[in-house]
Protein backbone atom coordinates (compact mmCIF):
# COMPACT_ATOMS: atom_id res chain seq x y z
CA UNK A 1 25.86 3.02 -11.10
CA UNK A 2 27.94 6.37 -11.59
CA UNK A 3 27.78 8.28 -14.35
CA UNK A 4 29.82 11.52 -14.64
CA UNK A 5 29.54 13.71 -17.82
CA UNK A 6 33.38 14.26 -19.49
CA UNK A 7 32.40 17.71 -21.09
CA UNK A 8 29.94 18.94 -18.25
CA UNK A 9 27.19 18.94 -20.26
CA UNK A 10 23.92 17.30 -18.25
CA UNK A 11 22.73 15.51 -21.22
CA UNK A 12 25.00 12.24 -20.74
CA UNK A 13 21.56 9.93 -20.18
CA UNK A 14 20.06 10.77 -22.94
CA UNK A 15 22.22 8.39 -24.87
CA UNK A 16 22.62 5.52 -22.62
CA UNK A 17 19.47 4.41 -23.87
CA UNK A 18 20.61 4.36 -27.08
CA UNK A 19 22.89 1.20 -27.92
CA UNK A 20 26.76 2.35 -29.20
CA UNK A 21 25.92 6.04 -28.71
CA UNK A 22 28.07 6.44 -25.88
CA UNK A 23 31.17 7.97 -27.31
CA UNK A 24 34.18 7.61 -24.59
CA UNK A 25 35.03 10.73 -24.72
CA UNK A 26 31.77 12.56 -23.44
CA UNK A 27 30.70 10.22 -20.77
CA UNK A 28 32.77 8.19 -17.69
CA UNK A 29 31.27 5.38 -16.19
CA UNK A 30 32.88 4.08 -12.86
CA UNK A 31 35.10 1.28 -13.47
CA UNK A 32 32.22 -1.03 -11.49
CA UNK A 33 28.71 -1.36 -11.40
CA UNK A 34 27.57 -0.79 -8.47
CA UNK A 35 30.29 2.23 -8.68
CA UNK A 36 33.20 2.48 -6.11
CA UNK A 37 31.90 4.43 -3.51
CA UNK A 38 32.82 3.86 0.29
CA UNK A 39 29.63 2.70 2.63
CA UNK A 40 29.02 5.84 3.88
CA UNK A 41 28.23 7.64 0.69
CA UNK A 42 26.58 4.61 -0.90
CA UNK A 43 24.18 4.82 1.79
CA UNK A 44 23.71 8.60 1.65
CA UNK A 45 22.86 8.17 -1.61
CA UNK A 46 20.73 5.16 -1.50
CA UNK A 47 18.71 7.43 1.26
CA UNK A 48 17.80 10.00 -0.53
CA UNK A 49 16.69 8.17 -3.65
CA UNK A 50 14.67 5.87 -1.48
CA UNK A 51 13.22 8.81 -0.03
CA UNK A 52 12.15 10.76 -3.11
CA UNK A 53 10.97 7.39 -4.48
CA UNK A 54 8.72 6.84 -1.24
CA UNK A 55 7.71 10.70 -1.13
CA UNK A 56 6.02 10.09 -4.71
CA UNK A 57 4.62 6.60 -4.00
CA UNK A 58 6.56 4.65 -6.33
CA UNK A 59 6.03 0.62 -6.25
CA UNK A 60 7.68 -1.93 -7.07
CA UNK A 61 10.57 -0.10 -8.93
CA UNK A 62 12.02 3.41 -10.23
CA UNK A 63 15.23 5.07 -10.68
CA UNK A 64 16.46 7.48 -9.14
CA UNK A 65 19.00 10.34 -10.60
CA UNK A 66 21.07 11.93 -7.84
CA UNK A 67 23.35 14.68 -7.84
CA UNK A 68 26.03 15.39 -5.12
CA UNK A 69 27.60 18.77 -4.74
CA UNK A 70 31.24 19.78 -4.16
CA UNK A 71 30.06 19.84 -0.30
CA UNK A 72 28.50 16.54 -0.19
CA UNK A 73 25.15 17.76 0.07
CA UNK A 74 22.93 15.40 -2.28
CA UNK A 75 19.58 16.55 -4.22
CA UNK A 76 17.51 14.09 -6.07
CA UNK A 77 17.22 15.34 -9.82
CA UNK A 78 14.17 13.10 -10.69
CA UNK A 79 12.48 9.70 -10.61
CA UNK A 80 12.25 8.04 -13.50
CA UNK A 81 8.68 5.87 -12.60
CA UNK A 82 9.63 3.96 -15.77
CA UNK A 83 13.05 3.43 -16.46
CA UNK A 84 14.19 1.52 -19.60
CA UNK A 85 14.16 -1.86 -19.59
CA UNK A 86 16.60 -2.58 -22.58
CA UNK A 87 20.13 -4.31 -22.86
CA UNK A 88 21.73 -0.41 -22.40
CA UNK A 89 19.23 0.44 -20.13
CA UNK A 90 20.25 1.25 -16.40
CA UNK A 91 17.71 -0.69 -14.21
CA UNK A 92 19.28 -4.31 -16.11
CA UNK A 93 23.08 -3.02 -15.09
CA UNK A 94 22.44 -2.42 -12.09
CA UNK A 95 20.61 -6.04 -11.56
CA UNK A 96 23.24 -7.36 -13.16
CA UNK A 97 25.92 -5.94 -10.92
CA UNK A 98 24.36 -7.76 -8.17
CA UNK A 99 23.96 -11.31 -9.86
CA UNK A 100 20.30 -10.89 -11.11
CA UNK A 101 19.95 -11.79 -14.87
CA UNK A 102 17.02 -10.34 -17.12
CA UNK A 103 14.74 -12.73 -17.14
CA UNK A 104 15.10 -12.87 -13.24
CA UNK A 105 14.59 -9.11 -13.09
CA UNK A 106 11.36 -9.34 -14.92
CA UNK A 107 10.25 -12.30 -13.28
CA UNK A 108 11.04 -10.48 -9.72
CA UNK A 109 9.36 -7.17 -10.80
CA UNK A 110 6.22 -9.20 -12.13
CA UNK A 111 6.04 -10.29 -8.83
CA UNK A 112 6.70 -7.34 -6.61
CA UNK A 113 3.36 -5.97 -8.77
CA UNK A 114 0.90 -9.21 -7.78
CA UNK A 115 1.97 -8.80 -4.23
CA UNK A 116 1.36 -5.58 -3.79
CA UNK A 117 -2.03 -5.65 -6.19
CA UNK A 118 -2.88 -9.04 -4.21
């Protein structure tokens, strides 16, 4: 998912979390979740959020903010190790973008954690 800030101000995911607080005109969201982004960058991206992910240790899940400059050069921001799990939250989008319902999402994560616990 791509989120872009309308006034510049890096406070945009604050209220994503927060159902009906997003206001149209302070934050964009890409017309399509996952956003509209050639191969290439996707995978850039998808790099170095995997990486920053792995360099911490997280399992089974996290989420990963990244920013991209006017070069192209990336930088992870942070890792959220425990991203929301609500109907406005991110990580249930972005599942949902690629056919995975809720209750499939939990079911999936419960089971990522007995595997790797097992």
């Amino acid at each position: 998912m791509f989120l872009l800030a309308a006034n510049g101000v890096d406070d945009s995911l604050r209220s994503v979390e927060t159902v009906g607080a997003l206001e149209p005109s302070f934050i964009i969201r890409s017309p399509s979740c996952p956003a509209n982004l050639n191969d290439e960058l996707t995978k850039k991206i998808q790099k170095v959020a995997e990486d920053a992910c792995n360099a911490i240790g997280c399992e089974p899940y996290a989420r990963a903010d990244v920013m991209m400059d006017a070069d192209g050069n990336m930088f992870c921001l942070e890792v959220n190790t425990l991203p929301g799990m609500t109907a406005t939250s991110l990580v249930p989008q972005e599942a949902k973008a690629v056919g995975m319902d809720f209750p499939t999402l939990c079911d999936y994560l419960v089971e990522l954690s007995l595997k790797k616990n097992n």
